[in-house]
Each structure stands twice: as structure tokens, then as C-alpha cells.
C-alpha atoms as a PDB file:
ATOM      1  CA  UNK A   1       0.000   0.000   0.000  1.00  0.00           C
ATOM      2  CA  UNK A   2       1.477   3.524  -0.965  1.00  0.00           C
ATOM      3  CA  UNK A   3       0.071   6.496   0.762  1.00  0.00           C
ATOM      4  CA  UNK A   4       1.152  10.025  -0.830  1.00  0.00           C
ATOM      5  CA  UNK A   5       0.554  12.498   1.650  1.00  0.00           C
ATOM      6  CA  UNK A   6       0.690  15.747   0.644  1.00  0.00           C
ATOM      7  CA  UNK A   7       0.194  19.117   3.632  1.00  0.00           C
ATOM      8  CA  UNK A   8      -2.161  21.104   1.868  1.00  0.00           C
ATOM      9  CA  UNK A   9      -3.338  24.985   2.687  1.00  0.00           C
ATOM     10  CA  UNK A  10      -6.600  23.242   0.770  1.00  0.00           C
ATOM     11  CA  UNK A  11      -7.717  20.643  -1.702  1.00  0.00           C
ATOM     12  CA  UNK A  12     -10.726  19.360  -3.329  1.00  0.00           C
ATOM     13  CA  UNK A  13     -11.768  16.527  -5.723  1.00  0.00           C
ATOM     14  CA  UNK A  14     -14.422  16.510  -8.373  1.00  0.00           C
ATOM     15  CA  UNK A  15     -15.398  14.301 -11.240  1.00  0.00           C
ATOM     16  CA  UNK A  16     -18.374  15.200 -13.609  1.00  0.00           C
ATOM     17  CA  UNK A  17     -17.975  18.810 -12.944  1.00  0.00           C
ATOM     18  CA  UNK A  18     -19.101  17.946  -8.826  1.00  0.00           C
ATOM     19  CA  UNK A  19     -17.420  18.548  -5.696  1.00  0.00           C
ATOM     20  CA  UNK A  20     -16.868  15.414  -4.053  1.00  0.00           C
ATOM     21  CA  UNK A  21     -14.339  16.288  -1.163  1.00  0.00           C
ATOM     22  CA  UNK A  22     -12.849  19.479  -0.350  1.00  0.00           C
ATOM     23  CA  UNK A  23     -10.820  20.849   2.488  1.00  0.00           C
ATOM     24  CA  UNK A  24      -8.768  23.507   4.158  1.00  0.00           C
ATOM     25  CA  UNK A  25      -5.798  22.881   5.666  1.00  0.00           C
ATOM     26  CA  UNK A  26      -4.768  19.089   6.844  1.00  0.00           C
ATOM     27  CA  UNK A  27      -3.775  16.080   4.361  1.00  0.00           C
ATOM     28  CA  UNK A  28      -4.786  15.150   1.061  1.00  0.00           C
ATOM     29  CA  UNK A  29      -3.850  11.855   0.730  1.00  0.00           C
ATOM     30  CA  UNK A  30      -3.145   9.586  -2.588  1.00  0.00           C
ATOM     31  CA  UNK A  31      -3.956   5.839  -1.826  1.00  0.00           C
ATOM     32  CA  UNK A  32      -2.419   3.293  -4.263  1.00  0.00           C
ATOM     33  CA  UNK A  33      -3.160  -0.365  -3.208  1.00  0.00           C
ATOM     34  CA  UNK A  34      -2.036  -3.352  -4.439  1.00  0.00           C
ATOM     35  CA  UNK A  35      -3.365  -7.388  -4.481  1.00  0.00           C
ATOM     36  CA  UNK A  36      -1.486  -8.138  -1.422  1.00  0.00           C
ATOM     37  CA  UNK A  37      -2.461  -5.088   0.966  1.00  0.00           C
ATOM     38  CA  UNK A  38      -5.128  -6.405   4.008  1.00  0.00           C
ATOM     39  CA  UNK A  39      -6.512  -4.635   6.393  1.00  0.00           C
ATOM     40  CA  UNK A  40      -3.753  -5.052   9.100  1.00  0.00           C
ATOM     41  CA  UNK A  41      -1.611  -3.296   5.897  1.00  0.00           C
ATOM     42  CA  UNK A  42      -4.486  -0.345   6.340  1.00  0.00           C
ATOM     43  CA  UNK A  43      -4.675   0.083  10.065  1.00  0.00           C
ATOM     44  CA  UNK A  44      -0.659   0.152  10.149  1.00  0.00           C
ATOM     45  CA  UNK A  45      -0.454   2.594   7.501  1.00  0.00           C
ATOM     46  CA  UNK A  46      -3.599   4.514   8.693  1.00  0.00           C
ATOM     47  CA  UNK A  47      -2.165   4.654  12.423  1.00  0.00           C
ATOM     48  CA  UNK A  48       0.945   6.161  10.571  1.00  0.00           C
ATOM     49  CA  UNK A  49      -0.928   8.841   8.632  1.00  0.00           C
ATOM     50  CA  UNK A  50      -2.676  10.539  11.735  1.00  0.00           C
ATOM     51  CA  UNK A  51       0.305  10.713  13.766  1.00  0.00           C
ATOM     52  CA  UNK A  52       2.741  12.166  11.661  1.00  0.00           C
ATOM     53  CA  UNK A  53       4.007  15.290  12.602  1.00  0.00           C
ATOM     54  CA  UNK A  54       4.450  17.803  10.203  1.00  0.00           C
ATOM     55  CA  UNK A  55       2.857  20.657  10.714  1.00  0.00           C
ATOM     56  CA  UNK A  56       4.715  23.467  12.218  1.00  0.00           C
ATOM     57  CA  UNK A  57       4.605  24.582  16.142  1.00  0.00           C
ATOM     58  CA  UNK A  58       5.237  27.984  17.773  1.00  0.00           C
ATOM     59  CA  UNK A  59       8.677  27.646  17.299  1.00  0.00           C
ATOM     60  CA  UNK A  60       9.147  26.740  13.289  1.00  0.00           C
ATOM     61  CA  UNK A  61       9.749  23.213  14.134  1.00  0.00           C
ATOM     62  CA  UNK A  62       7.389  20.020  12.744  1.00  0.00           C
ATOM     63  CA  UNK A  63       6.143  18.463  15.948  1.00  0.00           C
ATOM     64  CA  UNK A  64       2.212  19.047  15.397  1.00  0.00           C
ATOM     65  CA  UNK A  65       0.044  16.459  13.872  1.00  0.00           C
ATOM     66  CA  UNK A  66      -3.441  16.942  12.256  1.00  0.00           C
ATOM     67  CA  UNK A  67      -5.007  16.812  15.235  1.00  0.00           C
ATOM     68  CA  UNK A  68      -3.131  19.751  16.870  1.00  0.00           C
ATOM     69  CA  UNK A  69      -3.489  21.651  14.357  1.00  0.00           C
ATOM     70  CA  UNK A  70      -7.618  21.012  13.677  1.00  0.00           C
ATOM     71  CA  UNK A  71      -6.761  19.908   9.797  1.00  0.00           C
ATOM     72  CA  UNK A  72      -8.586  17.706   8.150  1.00  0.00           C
ATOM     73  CA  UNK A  73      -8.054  14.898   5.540  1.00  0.00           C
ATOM     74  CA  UNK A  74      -8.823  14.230   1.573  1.00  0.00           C
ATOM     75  CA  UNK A  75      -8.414  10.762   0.806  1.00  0.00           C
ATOM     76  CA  UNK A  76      -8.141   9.727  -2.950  1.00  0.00           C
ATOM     77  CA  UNK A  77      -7.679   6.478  -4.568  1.00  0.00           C
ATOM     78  CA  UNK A  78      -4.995   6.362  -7.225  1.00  0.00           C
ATOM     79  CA  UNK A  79      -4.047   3.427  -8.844  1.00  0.00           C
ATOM     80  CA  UNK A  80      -1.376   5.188 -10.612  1.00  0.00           C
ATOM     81  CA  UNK A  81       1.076   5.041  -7.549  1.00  0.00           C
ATOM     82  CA  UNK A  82       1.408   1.297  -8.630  1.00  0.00           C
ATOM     83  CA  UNK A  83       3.244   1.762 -11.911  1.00  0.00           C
ATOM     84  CA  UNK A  84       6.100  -0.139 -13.470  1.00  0.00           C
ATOM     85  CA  UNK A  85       7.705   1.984 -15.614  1.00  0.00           C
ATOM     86  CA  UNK A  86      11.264  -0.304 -16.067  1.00  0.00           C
ATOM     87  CA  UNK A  87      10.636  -1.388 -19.340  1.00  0.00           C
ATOM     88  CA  UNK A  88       9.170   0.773 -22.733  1.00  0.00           C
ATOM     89  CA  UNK A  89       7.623   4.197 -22.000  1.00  0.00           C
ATOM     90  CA  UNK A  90       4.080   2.861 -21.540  1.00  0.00           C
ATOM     91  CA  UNK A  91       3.447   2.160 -17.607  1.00  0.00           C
ATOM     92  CA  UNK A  92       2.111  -1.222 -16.759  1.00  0.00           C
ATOM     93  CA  UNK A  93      -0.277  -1.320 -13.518  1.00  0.00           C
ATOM     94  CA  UNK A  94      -0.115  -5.204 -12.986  1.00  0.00           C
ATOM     95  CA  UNK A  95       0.627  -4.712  -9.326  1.00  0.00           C
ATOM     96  CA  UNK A  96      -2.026  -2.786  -8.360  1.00  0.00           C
ATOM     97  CA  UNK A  97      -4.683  -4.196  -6.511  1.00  0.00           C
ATOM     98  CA  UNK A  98      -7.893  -5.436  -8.737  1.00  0.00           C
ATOM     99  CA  UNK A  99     -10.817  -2.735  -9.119  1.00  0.00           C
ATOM    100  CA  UNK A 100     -13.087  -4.777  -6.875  1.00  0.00           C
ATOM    101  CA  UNK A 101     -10.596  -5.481  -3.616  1.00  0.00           C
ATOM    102  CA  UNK A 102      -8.545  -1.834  -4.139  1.00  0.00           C
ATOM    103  CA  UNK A 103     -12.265  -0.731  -3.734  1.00  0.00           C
ATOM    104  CA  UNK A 104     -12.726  -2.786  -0.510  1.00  0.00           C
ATOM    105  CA  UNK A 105      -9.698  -1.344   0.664  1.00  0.00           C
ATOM    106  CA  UNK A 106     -10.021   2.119  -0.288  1.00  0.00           C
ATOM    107  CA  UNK A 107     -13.694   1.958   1.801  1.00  0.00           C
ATOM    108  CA  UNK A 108     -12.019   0.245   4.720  1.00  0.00           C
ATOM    109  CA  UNK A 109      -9.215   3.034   5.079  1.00  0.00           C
ATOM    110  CA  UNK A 110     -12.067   5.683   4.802  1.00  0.00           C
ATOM    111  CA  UNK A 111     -13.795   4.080   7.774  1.00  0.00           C
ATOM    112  CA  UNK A 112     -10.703   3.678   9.709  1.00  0.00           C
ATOM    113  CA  UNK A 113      -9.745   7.331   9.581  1.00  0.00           C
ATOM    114  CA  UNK A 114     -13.577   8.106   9.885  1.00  0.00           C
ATOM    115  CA  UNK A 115     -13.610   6.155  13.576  1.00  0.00           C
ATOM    116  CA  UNK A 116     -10.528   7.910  14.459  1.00  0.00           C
ATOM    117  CA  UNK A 117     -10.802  11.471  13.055  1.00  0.00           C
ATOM    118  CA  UNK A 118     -13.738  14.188  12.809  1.00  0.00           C
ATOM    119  CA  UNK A 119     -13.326  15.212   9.135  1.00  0.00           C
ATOM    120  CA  UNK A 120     -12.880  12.819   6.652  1.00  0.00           C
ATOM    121  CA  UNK A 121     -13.698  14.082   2.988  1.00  0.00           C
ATOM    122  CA  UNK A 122     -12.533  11.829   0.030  1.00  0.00           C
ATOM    123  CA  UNK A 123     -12.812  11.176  -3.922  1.00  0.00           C
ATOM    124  CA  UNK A 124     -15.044   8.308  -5.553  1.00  0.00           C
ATOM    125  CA  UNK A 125     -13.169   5.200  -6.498  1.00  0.00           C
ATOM    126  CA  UNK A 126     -12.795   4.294 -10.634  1.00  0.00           C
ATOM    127  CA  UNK A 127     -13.688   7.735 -10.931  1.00  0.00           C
ATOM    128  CA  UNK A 128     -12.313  10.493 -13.810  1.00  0.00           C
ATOM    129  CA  UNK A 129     -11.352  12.795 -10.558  1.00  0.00           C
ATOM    130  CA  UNK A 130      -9.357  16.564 -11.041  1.00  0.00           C
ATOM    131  CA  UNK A 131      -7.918  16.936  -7.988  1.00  0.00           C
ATOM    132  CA  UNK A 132      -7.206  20.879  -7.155  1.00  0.00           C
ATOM    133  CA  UNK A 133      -4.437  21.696  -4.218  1.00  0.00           C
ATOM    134  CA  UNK A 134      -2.462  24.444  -2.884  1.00  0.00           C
ATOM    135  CA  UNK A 135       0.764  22.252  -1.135  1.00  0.00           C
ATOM    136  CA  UNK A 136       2.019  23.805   2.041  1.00  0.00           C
ATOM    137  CA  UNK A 137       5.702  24.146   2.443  1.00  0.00           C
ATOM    138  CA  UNK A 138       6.119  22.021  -0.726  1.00  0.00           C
ATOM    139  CA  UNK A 139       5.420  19.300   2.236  1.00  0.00           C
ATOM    140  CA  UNK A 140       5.281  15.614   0.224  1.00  0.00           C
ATOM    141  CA  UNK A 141       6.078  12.304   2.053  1.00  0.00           C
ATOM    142  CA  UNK A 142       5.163   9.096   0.581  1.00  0.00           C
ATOM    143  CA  UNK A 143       4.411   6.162   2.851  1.00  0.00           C
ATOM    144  CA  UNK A 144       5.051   2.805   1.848  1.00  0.00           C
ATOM    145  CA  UNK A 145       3.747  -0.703   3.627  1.00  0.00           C
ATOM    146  CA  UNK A 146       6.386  -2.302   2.612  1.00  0.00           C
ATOM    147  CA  UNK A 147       9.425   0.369   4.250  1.00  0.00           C
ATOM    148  CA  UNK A 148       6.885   0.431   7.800  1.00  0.00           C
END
């Protein structure tokens, strides 16, 4: 599983010409799974994601987390993250999770951080999203399962 986690000022998703999620300040979050993710793989890398600590405190330093700080989150699924782009120019996505269990998993980590944090707001799976953003800092950190 490969979390992108981006600190944004804000960020929204649409498809269709809709709003789906949008937020002020806090997380938006790209979530690439892949066949062998479970959910022990989501609450590890979900436990990870609310406590980091990189928003700034009175003193310039990162020590606050999304909490501290009030933010909130914007969870979208990207299968993209998944690509193997070692051989041609044309990406292949054959690690990726399928469409029907990245779904699963994609609902599962939106519940998780919905049980464990007040504002949730996030994309629609298999969707044709535009995601708009305004990154903080540039702050980008990219969370593996595999490196946790």
C-alpha cells in the first residue's frame, strides 16, 4: 500500500464537474493499493498517517500532527502510484490491486480514519477525478507498507 501524503493549505476533488471532497488545511492523501495489501496493511499505515508530525509549532519546528493543528483529511484512490515503468515508455499497472478489492480497501481506510478522526472528505473510487491543491511548504512524504 502507498500512501502520498501531501500538507495542503486546501484541496478538493471533483469528477463530472461535482465537488466530491474538499478541504482547508490538513492532508490530502493519494492511496495506491495493491493485491497483497489487508486490512492489518491499512490500520498500520492509517495509524501512521494521523500521527505524523508535520505541521509546524510555535517555534518553526514540525512536531504538530493533524489533530493539533484542527486539519482535516482528503483521501483519494490512485491506482497510478502502482506503476512499473522499467521497461518501454508505456506504464504497466499489474501490481495494483484489482478494481473490486482496491475498492474494498479504499472503503475500509475511509472508515478507519472516519472512527478515528472528525473530518474525513474523500474522492469516488474508478472515478475520472481533477484533484485541485495548494501544497504547504512544498510538504510531500510518501508512505510505503512495505518500508513500515
Amino acid at each position: 500500500m502507498r500512501f502520498v501524503i501531501q500538507r495542503v493549505s486546501h484541496a478538493s476533488v471533483s469528477a463530472e464537474g461535482r465537488i466530491l471532497g474538499k478541504i482547508g488545511r490538513g492532508f490530502l492523501v493519494l492511496i495506491g493499493v495493491s493485491d497483497t495489501d489487508t486490512k492489518e496493511t491499512a490500520d498500520k499505515m492509517v495509524k501512521k498517517l494521523l500521527g505524523l508530525r508535520i505541521f509546524e509549532d510555535e517555534n518553526g519546528k514540525t512536531n504538530l500532527d493533524l489533530r493539533a493543528v484542527e486539519g482535516e483529511l482528503l483521501l483519494v484512490s490512485q491506482f497510478t502510484l502502482y506503476a512499473d515503468c522499467r521497461r518501454g515508455n508505456r506504464p504497466g499497472f499489474t501490481r495494483a490491486g484489482r478494481p473490486d478489492m482496491a475498492d474494498e480497501m479504499y472503503e475500509y481506510i475511509i472508515a478507519k480514519c472516519r472512527e478515528q478522526f472528525p473530518a474525513v472528505e474523500c474522492g469516488e473510487f474508478g472515478a475520472d477525478m481533477k484533484v485541485e491543491l495548494l501544497n504547504d511548504g512544498p510538504f510531500t512524504i510518501l508512505l510505503d507498507s512495505e518500508e513500515l
